[in-house]
Every structure is written in structure tokens, then in C-alpha cells.
C-alpha atoms as a PDB file:
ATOM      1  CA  UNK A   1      -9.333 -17.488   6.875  1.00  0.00           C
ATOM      2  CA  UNK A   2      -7.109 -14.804   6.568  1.00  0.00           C
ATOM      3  CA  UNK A   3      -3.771 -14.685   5.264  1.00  0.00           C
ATOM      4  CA  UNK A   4      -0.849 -11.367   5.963  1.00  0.00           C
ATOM      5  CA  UNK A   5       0.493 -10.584   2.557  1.00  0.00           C
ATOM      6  CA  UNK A   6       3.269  -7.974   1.436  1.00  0.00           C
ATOM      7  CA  UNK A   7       4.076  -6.536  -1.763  1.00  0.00           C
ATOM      8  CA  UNK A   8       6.936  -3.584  -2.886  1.00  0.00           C
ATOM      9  CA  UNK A   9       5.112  -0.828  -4.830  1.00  0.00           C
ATOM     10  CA  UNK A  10       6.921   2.588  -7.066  1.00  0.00           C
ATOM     11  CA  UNK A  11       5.084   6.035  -6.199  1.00  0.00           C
ATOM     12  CA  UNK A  12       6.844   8.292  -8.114  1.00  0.00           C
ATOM     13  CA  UNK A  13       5.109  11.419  -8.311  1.00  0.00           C
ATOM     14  CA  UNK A  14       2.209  13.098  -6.041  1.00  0.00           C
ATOM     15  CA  UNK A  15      -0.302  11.871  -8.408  1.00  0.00           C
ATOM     16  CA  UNK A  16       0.962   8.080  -7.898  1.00  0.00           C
ATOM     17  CA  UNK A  17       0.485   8.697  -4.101  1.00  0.00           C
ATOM     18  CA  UNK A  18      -2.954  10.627  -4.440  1.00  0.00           C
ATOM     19  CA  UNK A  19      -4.035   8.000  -7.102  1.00  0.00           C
ATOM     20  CA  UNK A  20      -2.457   5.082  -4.646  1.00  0.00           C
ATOM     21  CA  UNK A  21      -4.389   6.275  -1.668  1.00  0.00           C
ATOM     22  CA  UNK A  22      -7.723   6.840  -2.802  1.00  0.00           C
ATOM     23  CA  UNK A  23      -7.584   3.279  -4.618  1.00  0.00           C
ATOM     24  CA  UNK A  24      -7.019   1.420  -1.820  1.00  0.00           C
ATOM     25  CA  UNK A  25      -9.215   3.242   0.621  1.00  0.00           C
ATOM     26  CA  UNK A  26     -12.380   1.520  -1.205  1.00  0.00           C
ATOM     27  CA  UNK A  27     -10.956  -1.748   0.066  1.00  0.00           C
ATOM     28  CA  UNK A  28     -12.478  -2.701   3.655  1.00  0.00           C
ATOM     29  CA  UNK A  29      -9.481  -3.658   5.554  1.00  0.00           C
ATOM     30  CA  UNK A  30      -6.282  -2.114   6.919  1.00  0.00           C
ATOM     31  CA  UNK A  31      -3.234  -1.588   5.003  1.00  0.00           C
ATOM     32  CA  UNK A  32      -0.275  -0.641   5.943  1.00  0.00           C
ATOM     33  CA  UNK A  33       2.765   0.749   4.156  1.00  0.00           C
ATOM     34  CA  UNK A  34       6.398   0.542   5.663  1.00  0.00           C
ATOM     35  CA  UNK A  35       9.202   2.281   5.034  1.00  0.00           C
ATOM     36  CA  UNK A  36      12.471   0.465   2.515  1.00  0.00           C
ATOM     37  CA  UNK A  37      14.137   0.066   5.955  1.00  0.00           C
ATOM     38  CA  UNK A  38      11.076  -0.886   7.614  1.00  0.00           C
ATOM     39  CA  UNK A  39      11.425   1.621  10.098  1.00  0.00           C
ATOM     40  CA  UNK A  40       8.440   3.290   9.568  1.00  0.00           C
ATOM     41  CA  UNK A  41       4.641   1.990   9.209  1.00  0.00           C
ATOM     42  CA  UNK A  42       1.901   3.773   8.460  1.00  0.00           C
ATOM     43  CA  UNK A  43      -1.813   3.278   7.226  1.00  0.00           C
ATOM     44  CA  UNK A  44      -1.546   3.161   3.697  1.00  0.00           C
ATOM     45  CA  UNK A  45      -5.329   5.068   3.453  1.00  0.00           C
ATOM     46  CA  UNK A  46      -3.569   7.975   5.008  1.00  0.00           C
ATOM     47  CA  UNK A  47      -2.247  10.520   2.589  1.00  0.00           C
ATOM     48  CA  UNK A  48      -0.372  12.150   5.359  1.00  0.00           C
ATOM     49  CA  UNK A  49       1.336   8.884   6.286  1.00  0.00           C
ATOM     50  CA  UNK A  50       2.278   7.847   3.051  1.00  0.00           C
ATOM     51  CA  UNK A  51       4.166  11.427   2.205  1.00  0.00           C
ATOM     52  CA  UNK A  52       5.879  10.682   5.427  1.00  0.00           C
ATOM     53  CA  UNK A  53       7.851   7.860   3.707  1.00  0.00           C
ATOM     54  CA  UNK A  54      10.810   7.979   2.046  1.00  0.00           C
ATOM     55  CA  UNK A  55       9.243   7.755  -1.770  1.00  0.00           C
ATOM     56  CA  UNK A  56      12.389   7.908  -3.694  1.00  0.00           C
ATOM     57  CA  UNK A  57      12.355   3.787  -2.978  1.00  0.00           C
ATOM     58  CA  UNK A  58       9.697   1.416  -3.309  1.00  0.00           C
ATOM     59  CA  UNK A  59       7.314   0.750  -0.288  1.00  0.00           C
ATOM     60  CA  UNK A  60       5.751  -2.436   1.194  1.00  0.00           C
ATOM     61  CA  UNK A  61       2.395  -2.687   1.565  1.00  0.00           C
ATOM     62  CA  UNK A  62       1.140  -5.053   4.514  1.00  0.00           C
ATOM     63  CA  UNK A  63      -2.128  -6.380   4.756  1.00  0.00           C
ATOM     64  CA  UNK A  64      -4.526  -9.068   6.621  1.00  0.00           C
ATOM     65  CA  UNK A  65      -7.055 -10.563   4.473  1.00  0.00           C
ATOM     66  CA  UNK A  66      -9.165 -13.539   2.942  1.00  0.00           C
ATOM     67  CA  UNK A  67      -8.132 -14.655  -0.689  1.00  0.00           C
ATOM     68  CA  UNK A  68     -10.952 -12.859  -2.469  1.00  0.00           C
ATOM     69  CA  UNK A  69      -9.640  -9.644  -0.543  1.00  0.00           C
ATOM     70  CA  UNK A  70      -6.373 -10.101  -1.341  1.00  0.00           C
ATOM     71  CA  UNK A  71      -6.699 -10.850  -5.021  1.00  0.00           C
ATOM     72  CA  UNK A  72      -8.861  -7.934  -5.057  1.00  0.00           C
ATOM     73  CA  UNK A  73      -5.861  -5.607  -3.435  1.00  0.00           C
ATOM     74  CA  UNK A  74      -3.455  -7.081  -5.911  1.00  0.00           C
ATOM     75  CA  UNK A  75      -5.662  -6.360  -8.983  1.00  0.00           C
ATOM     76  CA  UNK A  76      -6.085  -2.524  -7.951  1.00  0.00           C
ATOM     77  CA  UNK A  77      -2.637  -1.752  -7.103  1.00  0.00           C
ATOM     78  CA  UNK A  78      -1.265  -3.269  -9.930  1.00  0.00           C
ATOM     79  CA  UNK A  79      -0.145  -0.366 -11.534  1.00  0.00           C
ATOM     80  CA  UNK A  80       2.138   0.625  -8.664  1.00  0.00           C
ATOM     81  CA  UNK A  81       3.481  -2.736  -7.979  1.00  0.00           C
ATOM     82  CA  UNK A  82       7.169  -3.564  -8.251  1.00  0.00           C
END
């Protein structure tokens, strides 16, 4: 059964973003990332989209997925997370 989960990450630099992206690209299901005002939501695989947010504040991540998925996103982006 799947479950829609959100968590607030930092990406501070181009590196976090680069870094960011290519982590959670591995994982097989969509993520997106939205905007602090939540006006904007993007795929958070696309390095284009994610430069199109405002990075000065932290982003939420959005994502559909089982437990083991999820646990597994939450364990990779760790180092970003708020």
C-alpha cells in the first residue's frame, strides 16, 4: 500500500542540488519538489526543475510510495533534510 509523504530539505550550493538529484534518481518512483510557497512543483529527478526553485529556502519533497520505499528515500536524502 502506498502512502504520500513530504519532507523540507536545504540545497545550498550547486553541488547540494547536483548531489540531491542524482541521489534520488536511483529511486524508482516519482518525486516531486515544490516550491516554499508551494507555487511551483517540479520532478525532483530533473536538474532543470529543481534550479527553477527558489533555493535560498528549503524545499518539499513529495512522494507516493510503500514503506520500504519510503524509508529508503528518507535514508538517502538525509543529508539534505531539514
Amino acid at each position: 500500500m502506498s502512502n504520500y509523504r513530504n519532507v523540507k530539505v536545504n540545497l545550498n550550493s550547486i553541488d547540494d542540488v547536483k548531489n540531491f538529484v542524482n541521489t534520488v534518481s536511483k529511486i524508482d518512483c516519482d518525486i516531486d519538489a515544490m516550491s516554499a510557497e508551494k507555487r511551483y512543483i517540479v520532478d525532483a529527478k530533473s536538474i532543470m526543475g529543481m534550479f527553477s526553485l527558489d533555493l535560498s529556502k528549503p524545499v518539499e519533497i513529495g512522494f507516493f510510495a510503500d514503506e520500504e520505499t519510503q524509508s529508503r528515500i528518507l535514508k538517502v536524502i538525509e543529508p539534505w533534510r531539514c
